[in-house]
ModelCIF file with pLDDT and N, C-alpha, C, O atoms, coordinates in Angstrom:
data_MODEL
#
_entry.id   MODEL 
#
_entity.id                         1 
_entity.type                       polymer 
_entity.pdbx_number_of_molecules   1 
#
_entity_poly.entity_id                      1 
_entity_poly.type                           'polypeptide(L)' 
_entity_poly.nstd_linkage                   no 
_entity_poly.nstd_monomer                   no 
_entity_poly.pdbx_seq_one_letter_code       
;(UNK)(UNK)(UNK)(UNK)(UNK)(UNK)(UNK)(UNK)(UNK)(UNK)(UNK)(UNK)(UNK)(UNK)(UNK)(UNK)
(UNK)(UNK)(UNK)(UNK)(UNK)(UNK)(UNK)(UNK)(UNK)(UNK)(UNK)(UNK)(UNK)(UNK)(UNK)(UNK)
(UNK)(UNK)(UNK)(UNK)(UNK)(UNK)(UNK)(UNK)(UNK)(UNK)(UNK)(UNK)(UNK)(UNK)(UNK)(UNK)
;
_entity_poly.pdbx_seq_one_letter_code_can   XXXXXXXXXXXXXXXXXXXXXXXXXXXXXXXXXXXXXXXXXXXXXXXX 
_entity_poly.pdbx_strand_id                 A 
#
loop_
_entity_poly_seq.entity_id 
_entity_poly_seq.num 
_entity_poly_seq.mon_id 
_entity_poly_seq.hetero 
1 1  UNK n 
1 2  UNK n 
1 3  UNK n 
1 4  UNK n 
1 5  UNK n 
1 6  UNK n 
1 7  UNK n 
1 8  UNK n 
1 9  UNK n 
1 10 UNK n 
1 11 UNK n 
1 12 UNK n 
1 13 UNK n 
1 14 UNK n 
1 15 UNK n 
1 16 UNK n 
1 17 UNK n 
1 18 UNK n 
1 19 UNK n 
1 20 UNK n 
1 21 UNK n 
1 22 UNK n 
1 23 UNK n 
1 24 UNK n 
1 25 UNK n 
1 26 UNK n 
1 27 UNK n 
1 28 UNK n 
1 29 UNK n 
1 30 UNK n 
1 31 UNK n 
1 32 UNK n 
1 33 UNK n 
1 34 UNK n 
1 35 UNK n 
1 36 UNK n 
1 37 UNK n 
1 38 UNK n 
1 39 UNK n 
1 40 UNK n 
1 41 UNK n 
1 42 UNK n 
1 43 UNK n 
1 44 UNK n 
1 45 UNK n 
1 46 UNK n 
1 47 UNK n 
1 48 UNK n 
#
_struct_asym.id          A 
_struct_asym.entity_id   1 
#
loop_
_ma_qa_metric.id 
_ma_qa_metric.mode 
_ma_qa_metric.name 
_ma_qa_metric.software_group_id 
_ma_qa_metric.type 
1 global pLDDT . pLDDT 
2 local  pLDDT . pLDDT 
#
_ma_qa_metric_global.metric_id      1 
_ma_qa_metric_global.metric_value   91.71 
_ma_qa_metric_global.model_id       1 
_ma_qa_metric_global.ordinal_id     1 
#
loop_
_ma_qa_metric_local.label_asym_id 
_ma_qa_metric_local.label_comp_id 
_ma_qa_metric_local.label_seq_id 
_ma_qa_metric_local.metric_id 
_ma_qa_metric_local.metric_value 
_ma_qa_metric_local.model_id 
_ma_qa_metric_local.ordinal_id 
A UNK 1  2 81.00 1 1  
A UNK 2  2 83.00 1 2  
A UNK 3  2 86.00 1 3  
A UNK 4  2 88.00 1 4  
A UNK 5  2 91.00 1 5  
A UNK 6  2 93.00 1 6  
A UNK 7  2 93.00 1 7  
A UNK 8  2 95.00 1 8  
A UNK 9  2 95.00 1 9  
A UNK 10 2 90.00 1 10 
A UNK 11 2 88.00 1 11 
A UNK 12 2 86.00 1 12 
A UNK 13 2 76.00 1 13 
A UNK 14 2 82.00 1 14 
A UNK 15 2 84.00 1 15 
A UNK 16 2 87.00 1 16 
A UNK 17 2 88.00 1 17 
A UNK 18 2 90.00 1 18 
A UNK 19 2 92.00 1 19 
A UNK 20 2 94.00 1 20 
A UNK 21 2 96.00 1 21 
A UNK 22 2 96.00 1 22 
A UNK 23 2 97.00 1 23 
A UNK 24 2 96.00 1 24 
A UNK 25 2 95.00 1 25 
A UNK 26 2 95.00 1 26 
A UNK 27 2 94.00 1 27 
A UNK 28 2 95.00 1 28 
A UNK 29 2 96.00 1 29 
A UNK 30 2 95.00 1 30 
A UNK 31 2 96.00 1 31 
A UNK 32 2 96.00 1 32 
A UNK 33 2 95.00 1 33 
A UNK 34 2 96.00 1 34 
A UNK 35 2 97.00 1 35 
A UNK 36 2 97.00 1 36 
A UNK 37 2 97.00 1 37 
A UNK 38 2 96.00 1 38 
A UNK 39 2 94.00 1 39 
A UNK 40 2 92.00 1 40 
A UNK 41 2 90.00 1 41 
A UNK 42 2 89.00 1 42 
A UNK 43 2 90.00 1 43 
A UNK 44 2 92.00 1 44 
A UNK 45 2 91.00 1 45 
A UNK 46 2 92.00 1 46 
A UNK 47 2 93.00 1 47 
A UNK 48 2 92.00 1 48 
#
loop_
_atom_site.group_PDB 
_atom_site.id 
_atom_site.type_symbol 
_atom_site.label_atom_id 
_atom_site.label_alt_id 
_atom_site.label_comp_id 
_atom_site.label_asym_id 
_atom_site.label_entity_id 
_atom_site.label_seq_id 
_atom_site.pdbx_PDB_ins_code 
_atom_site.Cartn_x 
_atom_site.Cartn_y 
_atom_site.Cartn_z 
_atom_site.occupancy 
_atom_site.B_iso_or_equiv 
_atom_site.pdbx_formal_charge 
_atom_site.auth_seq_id 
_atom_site.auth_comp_id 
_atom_site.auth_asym_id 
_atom_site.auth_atom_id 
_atom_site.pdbx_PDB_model_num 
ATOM 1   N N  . UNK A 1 1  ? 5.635  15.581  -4.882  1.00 81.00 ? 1  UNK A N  1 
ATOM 2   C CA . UNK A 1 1  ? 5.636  15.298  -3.449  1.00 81.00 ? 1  UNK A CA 1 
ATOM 3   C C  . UNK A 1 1  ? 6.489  16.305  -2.692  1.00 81.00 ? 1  UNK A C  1 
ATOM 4   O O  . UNK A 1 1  ? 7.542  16.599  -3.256  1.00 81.00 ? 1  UNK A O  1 
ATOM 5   N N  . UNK A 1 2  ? 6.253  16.862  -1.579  1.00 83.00 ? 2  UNK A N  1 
ATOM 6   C CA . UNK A 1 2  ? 7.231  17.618  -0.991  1.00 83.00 ? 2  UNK A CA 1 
ATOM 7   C C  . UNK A 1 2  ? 7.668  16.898  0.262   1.00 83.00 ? 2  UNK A C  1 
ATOM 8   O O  . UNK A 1 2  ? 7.168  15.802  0.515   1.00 83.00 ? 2  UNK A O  1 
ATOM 9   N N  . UNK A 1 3  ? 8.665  17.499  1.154   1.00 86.00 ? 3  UNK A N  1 
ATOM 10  C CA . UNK A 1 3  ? 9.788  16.908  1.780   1.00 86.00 ? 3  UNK A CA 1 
ATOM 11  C C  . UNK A 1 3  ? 8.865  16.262  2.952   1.00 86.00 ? 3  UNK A C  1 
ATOM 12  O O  . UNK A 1 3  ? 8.485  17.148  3.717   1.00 86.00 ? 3  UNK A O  1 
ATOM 13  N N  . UNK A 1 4  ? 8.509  15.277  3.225   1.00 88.00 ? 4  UNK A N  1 
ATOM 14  C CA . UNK A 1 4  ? 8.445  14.718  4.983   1.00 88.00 ? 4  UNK A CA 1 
ATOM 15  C C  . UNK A 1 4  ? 8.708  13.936  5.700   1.00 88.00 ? 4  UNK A C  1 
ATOM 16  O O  . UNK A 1 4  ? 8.310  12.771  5.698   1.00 88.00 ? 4  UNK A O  1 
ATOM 17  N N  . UNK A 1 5  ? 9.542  14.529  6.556   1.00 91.00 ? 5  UNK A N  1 
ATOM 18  C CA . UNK A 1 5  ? 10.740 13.589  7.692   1.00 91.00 ? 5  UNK A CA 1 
ATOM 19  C C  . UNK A 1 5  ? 9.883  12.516  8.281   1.00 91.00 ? 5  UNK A C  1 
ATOM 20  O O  . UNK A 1 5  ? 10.299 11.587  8.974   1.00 91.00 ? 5  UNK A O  1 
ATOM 21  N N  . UNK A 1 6  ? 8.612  12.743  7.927   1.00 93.00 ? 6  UNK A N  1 
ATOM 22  C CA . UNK A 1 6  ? 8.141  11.619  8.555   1.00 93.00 ? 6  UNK A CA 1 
ATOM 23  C C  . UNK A 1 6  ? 7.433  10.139  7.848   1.00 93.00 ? 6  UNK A C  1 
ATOM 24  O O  . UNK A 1 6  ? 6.751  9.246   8.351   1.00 93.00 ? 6  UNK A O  1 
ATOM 25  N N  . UNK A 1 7  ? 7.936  10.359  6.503   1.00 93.00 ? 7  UNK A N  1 
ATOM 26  C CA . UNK A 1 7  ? 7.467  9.147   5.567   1.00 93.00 ? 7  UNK A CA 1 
ATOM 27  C C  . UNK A 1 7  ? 8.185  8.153   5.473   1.00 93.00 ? 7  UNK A C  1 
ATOM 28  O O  . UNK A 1 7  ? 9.341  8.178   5.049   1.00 93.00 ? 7  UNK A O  1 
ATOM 29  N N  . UNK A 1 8  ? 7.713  7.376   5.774   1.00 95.00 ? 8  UNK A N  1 
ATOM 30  C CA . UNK A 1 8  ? 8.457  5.614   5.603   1.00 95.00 ? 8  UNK A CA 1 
ATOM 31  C C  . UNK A 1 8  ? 7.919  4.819   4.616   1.00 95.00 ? 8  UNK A C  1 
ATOM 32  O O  . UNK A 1 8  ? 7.855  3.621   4.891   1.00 95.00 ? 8  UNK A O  1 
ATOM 33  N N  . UNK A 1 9  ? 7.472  5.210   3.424   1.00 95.00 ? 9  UNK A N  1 
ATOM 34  C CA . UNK A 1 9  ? 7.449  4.609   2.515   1.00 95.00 ? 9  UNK A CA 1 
ATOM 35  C C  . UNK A 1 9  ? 7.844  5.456   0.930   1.00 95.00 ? 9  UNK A C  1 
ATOM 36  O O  . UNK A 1 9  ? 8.143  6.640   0.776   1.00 95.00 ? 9  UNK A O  1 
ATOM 37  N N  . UNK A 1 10 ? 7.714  4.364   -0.110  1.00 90.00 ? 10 UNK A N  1 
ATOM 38  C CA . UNK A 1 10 ? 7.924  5.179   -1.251  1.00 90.00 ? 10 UNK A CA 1 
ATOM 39  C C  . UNK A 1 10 ? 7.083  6.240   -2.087  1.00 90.00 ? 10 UNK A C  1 
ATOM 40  O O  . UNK A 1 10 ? 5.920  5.878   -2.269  1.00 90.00 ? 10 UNK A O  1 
ATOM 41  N N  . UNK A 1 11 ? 7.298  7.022   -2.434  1.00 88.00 ? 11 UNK A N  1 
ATOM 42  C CA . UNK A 1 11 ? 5.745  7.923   -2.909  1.00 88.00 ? 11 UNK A CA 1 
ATOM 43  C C  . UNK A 1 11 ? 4.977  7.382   -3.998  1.00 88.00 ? 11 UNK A C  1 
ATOM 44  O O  . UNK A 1 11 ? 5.647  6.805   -4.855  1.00 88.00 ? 11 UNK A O  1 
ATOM 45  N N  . UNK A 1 12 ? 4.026  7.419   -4.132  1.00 86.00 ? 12 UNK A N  1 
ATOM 46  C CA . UNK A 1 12 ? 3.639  7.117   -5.682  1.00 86.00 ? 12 UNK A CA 1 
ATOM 47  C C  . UNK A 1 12 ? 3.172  8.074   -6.208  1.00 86.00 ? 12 UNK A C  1 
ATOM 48  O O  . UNK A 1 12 ? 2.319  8.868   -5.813  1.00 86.00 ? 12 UNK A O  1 
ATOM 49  N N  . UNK A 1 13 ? 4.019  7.981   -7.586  1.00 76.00 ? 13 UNK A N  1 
ATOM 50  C CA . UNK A 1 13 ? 3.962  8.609   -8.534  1.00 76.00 ? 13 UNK A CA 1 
ATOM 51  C C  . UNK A 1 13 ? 3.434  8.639   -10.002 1.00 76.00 ? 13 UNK A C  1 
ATOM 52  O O  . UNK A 1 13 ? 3.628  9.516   -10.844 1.00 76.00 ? 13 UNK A O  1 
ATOM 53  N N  . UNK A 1 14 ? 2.596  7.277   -10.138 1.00 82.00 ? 14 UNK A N  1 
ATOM 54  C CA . UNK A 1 14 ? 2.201  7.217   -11.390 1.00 82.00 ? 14 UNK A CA 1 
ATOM 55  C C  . UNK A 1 14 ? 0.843  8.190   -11.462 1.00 82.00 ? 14 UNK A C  1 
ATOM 56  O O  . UNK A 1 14 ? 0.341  8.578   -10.408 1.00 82.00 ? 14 UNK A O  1 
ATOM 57  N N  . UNK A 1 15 ? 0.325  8.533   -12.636 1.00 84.00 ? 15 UNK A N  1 
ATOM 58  C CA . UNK A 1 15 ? -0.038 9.558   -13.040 1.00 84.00 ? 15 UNK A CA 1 
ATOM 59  C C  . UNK A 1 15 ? -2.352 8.706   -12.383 1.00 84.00 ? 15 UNK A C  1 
ATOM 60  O O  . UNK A 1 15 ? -3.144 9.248   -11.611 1.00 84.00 ? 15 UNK A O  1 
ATOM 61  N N  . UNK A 1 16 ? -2.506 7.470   -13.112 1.00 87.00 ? 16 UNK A N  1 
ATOM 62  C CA . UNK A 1 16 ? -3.453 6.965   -12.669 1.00 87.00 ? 16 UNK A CA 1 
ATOM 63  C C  . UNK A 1 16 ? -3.346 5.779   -11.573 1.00 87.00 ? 16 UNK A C  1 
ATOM 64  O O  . UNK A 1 16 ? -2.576 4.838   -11.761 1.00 87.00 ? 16 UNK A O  1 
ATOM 65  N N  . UNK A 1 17 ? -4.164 5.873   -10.411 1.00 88.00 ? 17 UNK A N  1 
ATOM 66  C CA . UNK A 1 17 ? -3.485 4.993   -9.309  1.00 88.00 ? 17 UNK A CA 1 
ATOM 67  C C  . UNK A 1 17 ? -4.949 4.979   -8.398  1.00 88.00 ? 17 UNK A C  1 
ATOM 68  O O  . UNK A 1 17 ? -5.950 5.693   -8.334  1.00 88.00 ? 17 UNK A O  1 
ATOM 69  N N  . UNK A 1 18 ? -4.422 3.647   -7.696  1.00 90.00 ? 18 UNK A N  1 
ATOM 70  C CA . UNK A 1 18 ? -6.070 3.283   -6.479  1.00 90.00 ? 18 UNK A CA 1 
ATOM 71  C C  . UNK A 1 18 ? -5.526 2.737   -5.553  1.00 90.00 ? 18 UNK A C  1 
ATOM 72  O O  . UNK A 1 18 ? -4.503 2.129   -5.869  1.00 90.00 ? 18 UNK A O  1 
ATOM 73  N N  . UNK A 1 19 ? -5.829 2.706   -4.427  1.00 92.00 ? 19 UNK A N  1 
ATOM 74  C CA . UNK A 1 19 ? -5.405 2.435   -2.896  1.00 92.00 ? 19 UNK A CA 1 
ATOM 75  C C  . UNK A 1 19 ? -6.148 1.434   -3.010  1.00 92.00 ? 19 UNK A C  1 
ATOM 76  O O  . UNK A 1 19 ? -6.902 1.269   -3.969  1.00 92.00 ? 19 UNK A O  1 
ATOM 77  N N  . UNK A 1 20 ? -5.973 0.280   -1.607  1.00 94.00 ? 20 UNK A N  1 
ATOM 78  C CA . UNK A 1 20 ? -6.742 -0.709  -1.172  1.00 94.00 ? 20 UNK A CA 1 
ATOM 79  C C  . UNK A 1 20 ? -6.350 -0.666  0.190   1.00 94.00 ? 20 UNK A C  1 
ATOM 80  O O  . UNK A 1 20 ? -5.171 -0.479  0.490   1.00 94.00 ? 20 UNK A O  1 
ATOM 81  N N  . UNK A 1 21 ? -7.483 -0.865  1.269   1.00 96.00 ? 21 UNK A N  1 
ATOM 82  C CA . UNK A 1 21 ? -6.884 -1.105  2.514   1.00 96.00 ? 21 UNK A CA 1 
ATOM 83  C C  . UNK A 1 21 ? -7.425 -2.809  2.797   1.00 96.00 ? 21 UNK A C  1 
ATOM 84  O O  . UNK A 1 21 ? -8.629 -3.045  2.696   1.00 96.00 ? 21 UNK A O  1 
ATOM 85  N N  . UNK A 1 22 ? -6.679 -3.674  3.068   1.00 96.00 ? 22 UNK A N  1 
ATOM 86  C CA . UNK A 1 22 ? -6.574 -5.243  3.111   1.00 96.00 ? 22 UNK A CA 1 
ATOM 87  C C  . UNK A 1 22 ? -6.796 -5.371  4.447   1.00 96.00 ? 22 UNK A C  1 
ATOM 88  O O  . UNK A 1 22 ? -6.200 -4.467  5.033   1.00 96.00 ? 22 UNK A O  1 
ATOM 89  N N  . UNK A 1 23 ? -7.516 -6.243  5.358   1.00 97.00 ? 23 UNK A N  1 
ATOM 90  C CA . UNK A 1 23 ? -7.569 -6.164  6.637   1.00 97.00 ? 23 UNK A CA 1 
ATOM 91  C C  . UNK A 1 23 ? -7.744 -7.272  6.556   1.00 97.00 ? 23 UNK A C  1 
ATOM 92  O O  . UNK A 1 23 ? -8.617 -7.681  5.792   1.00 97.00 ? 23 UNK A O  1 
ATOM 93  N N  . UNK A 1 24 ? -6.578 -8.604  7.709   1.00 96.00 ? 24 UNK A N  1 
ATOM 94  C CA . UNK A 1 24 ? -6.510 -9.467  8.271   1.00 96.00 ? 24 UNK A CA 1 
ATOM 95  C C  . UNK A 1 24 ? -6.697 -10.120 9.535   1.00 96.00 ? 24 UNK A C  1 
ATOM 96  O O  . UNK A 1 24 ? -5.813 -10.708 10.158  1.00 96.00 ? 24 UNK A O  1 
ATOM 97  N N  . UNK A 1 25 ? -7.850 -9.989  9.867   1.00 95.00 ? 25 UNK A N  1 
ATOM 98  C CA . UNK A 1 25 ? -8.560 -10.535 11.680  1.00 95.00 ? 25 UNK A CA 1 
ATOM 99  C C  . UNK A 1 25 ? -8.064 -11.280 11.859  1.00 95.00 ? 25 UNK A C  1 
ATOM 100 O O  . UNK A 1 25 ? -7.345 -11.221 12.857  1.00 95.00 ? 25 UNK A O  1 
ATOM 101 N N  . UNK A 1 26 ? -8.065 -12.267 11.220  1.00 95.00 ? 26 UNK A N  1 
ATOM 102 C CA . UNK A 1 26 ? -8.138 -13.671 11.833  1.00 95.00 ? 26 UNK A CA 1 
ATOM 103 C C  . UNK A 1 26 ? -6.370 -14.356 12.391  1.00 95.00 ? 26 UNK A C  1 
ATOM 104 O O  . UNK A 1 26 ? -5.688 -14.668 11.415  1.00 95.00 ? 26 UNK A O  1 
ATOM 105 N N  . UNK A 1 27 ? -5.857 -14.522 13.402  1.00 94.00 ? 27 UNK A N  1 
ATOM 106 C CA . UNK A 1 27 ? -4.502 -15.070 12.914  1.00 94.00 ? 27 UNK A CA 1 
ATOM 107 C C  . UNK A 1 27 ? -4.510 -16.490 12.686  1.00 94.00 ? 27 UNK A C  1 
ATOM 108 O O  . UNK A 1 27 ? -5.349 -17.137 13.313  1.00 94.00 ? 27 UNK A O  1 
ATOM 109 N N  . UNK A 1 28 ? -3.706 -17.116 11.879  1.00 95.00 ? 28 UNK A N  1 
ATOM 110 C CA . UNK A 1 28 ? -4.019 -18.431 11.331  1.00 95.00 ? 28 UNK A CA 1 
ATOM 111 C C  . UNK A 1 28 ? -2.669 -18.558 11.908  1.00 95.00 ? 28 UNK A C  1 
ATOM 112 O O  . UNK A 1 28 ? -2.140 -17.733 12.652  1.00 95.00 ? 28 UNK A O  1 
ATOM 113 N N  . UNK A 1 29 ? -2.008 -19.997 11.377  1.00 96.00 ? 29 UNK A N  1 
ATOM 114 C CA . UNK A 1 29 ? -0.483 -20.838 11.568  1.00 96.00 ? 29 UNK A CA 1 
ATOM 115 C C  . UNK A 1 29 ? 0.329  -20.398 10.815  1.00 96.00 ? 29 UNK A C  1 
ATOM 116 O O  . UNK A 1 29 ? 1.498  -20.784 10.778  1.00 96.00 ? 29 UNK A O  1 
ATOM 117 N N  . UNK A 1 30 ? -0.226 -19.404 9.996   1.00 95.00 ? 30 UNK A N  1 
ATOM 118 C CA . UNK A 1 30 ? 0.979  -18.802 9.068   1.00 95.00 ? 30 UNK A CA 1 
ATOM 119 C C  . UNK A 1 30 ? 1.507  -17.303 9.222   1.00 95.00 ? 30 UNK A C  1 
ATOM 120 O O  . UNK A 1 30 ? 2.493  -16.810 8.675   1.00 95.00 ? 30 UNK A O  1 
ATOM 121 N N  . UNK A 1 31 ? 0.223  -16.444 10.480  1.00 96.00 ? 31 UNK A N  1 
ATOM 122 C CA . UNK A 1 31 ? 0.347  -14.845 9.814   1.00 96.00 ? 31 UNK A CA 1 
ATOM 123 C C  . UNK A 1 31 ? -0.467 -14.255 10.962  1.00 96.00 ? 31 UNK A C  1 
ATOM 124 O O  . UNK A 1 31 ? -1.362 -14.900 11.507  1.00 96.00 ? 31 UNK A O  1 
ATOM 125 N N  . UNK A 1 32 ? -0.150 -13.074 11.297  1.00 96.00 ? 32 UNK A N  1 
ATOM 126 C CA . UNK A 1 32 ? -0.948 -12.429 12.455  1.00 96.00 ? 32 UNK A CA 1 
ATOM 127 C C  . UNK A 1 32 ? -1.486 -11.191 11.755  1.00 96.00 ? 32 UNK A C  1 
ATOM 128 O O  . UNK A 1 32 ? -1.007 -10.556 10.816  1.00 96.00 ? 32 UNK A O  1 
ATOM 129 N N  . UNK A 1 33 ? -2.657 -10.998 12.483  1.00 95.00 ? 33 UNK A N  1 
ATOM 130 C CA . UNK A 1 33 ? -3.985 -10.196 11.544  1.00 95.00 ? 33 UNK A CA 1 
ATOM 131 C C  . UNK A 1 33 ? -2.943 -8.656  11.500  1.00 95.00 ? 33 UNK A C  1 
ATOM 132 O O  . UNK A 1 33 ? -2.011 -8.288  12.214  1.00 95.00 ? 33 UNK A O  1 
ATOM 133 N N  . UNK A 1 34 ? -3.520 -8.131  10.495  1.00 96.00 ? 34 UNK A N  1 
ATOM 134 C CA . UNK A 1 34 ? -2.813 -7.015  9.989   1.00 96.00 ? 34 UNK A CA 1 
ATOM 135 C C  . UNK A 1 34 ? -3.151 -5.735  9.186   1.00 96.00 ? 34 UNK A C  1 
ATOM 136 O O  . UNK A 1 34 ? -4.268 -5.298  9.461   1.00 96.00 ? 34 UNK A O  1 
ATOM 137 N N  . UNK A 1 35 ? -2.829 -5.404  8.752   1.00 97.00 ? 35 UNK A N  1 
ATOM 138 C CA . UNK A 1 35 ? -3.639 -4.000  7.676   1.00 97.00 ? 35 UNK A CA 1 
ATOM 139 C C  . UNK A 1 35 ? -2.658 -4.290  6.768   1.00 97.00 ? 35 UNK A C  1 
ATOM 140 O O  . UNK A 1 35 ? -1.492 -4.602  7.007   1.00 97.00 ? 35 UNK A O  1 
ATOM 141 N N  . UNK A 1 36 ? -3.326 -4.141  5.471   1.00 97.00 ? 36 UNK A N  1 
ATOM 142 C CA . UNK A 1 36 ? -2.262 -3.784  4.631   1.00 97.00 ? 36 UNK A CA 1 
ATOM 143 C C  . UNK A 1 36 ? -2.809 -2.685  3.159   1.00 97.00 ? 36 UNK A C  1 
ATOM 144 O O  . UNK A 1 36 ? -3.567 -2.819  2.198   1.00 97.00 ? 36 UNK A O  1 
ATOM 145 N N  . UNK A 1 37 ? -1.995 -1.714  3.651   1.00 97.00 ? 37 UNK A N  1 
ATOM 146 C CA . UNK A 1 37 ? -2.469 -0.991  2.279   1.00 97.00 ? 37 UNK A CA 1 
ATOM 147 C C  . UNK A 1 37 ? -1.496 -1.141  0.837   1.00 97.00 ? 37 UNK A C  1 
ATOM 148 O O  . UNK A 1 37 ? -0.355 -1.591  0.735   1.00 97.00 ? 37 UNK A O  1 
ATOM 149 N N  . UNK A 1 38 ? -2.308 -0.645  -0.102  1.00 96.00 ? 38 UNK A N  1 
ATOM 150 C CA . UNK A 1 38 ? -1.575 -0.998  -1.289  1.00 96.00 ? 38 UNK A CA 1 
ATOM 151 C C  . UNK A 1 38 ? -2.335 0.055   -2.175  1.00 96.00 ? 38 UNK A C  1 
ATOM 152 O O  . UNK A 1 38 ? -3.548 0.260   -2.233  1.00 96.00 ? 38 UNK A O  1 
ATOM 153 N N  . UNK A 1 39 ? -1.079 0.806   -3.000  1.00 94.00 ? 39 UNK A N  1 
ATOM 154 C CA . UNK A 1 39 ? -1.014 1.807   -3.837  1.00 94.00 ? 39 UNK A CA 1 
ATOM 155 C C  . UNK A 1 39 ? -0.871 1.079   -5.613  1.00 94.00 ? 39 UNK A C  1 
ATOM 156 O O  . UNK A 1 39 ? 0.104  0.351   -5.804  1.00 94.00 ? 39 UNK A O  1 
ATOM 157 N N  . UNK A 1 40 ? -1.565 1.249   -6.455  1.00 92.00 ? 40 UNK A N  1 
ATOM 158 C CA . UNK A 1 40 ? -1.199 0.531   -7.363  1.00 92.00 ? 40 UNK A CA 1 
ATOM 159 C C  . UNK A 1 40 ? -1.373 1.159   -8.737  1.00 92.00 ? 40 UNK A C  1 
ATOM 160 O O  . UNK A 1 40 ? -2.435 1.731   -8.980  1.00 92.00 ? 40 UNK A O  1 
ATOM 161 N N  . UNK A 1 41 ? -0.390 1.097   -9.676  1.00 90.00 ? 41 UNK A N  1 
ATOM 162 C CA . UNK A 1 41 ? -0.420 2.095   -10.951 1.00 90.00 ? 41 UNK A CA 1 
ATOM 163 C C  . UNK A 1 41 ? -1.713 1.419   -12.071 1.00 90.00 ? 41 UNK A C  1 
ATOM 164 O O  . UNK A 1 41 ? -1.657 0.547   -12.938 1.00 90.00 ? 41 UNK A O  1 
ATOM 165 N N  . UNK A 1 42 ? -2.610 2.114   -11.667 1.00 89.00 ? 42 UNK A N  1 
ATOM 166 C CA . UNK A 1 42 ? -4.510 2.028   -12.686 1.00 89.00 ? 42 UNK A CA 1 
ATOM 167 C C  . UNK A 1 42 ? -3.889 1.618   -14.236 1.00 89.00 ? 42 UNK A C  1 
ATOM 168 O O  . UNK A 1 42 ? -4.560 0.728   -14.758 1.00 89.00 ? 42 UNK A O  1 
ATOM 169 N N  . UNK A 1 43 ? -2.826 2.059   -15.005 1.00 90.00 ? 43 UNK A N  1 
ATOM 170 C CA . UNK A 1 43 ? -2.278 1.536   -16.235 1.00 90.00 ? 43 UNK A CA 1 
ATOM 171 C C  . UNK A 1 43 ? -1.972 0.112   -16.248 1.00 90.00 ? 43 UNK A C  1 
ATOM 172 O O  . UNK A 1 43 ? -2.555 -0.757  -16.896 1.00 90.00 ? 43 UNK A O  1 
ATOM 173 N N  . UNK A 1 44 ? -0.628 -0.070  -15.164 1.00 92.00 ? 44 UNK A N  1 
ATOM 174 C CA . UNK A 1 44 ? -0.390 -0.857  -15.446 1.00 92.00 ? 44 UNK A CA 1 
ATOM 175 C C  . UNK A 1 44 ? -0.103 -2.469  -14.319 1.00 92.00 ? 44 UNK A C  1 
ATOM 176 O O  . UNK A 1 44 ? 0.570  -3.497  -14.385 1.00 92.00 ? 44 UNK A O  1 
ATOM 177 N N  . UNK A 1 45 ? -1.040 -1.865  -13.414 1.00 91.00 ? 45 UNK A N  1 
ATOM 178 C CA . UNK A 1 45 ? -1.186 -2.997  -12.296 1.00 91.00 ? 45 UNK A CA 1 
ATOM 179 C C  . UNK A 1 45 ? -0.289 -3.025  -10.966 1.00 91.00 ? 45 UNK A C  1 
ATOM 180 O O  . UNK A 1 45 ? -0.526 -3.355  -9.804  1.00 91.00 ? 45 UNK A O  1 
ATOM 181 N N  . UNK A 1 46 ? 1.179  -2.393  -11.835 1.00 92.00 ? 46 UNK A N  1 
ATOM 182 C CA . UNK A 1 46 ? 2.213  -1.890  -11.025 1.00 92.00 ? 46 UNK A CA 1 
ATOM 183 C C  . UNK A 1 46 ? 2.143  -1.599  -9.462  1.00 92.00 ? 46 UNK A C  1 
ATOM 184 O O  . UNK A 1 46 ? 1.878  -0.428  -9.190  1.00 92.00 ? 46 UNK A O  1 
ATOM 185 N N  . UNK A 1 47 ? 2.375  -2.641  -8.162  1.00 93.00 ? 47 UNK A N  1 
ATOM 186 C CA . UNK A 1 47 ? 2.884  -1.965  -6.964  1.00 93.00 ? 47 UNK A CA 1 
ATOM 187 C C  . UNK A 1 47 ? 3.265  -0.829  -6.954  1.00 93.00 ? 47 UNK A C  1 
ATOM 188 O O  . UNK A 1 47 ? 4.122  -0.618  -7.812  1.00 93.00 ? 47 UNK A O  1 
ATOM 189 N N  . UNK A 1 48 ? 2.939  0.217   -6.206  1.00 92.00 ? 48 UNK A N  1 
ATOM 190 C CA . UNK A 1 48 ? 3.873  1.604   -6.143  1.00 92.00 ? 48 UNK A CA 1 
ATOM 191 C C  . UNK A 1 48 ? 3.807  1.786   -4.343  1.00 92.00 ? 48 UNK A C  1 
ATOM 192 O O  . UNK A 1 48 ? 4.385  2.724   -3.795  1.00 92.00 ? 48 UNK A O  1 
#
């Protein structure tokens, strides 16, 4: 990874890995609609 002042998250670094982008419309009584992406290590299931 190289340097950027503008990243607010952690890098991922595992070697096999898959994104998901999660999208929440609807707001319910618990949660307001949202995006959520997620980086995840293809080995071992691992959040990154």
């Amino acid at each position: 990874p190289e340097f950027n002042r503008l990243r607010v998250s952690p890098v991922c670094q595992s070697l096999n890995s898959f994104a998901c982008l999660d999208i929440q419309w609807e707001q319910t009584a618990q949660d307001v609609p949202h995006l959520m992406f997620e980086v995840r290590d293809a080995d071992s299931g691992a959040p990154e």
